[in-house]
Protein backbone atom coordinates (compact mmCIF):
# COMPACT_ATOMS: atom_id res chain seq x y z
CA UNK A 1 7.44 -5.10 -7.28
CA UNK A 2 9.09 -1.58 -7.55
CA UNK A 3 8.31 1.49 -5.47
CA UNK A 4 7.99 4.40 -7.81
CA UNK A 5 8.15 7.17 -5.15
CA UNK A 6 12.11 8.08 -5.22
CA UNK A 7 14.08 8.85 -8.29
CA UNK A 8 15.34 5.10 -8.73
CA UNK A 9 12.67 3.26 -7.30
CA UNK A 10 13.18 0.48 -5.24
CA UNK A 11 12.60 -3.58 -5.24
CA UNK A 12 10.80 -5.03 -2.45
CA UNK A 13 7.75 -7.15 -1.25
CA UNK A 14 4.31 -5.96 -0.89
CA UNK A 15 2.53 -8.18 1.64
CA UNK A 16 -0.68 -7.93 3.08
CA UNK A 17 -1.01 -9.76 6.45
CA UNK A 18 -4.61 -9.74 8.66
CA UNK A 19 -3.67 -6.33 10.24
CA UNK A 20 -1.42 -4.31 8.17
CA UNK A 21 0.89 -3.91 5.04
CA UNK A 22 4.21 -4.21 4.48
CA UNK A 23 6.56 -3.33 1.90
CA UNK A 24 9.86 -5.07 2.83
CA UNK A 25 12.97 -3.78 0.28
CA UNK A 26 16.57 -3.39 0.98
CA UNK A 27 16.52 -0.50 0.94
CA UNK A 28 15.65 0.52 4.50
CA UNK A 29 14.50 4.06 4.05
CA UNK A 30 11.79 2.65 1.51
CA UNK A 31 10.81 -0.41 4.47
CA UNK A 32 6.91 0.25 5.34
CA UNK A 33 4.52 -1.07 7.85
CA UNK A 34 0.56 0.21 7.87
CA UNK A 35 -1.83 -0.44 9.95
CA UNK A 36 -5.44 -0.90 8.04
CA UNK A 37 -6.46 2.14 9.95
CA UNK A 38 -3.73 4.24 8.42
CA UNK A 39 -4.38 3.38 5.17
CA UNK A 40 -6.96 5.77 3.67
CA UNK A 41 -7.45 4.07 0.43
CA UNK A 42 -6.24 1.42 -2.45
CA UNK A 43 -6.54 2.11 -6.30
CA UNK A 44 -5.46 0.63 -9.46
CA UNK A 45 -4.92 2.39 -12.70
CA UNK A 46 -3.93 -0.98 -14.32
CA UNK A 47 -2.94 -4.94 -13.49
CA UNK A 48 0.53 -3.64 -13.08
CA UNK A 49 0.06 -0.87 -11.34
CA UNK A 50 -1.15 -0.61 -7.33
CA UNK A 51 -1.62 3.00 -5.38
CA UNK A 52 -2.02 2.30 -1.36
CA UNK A 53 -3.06 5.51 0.30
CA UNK A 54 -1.64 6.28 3.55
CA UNK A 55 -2.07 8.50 6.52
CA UNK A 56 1.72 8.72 7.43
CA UNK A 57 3.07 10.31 10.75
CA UNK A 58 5.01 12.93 11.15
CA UNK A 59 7.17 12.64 15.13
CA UNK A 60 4.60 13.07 16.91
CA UNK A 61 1.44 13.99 14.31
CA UNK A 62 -0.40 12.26 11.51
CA UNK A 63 0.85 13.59 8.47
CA UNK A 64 -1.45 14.39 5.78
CA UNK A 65 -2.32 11.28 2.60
CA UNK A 66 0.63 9.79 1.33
CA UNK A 67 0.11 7.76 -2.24
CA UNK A 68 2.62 5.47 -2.39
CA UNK A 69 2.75 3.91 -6.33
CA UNK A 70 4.06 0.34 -6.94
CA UNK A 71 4.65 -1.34 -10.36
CA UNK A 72 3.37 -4.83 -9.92
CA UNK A 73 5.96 -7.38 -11.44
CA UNK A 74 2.81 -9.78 -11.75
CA UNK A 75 -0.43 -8.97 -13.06
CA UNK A 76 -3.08 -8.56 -10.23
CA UNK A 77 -6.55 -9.65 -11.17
CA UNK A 78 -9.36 -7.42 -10.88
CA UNK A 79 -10.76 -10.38 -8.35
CA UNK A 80 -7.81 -10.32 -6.28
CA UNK A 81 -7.71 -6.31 -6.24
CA UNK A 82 -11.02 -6.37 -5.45
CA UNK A 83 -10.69 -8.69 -2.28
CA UNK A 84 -8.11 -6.65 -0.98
CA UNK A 85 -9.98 -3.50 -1.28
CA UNK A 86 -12.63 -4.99 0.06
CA UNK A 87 -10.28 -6.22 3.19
CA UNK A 88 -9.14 -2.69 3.79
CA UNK A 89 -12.38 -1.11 3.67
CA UNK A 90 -13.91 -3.79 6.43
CA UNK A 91 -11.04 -3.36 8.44
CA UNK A 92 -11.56 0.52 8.64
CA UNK A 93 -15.63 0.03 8.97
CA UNK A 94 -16.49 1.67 6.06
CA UNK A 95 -18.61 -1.63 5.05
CA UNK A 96 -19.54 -4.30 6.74
């Protein structure tokens, strides 16, 4: 998967675990961890192409949303999308 959000991009791994997600590169700067509750939203524009909208902090202060674009190196199925959007949105109680 790349990260789209600097100039070059970078490579990592997008992961999502019971309580948060992480996008582990090389490239430390890029390195993410998100709690469910920070994360305001998921889209998809494509099967190669994931958005994960973030609440990011600033020191001491929640920063305002953050979309973070990834280019999938596998195709993600509208059921698996789905499931994870579905995750995040139980996880932040806005279904049940």
């Amino acid at each position: 998967m790349k990260h789209l959000g600097r100039i070059t991009g970078s490579e990592g791994t997008l992961t999502f675990g019971a309580d948060a997600v992480i996008y582990s590169t090389a490239a430390k700067e890029d390195s993410r961890t998100w709690r469910y509750g920070d994360i305001d939203n998921i889209s998809s524009s494509g099967p190669f192409q994931l958005t994960v909208t973030t609440f990011e902090r600033e020191k001491y202060n929640y920063g305002d949303r953050k979309g973070l674009n990834f280019e999938l190196k596998e195709r993600i199925s509208e059921a698996t999308y789905h499931e994870i959007w579905m995750q995040i949105q139980k996880k932040n109680g806005k279904i049940q």
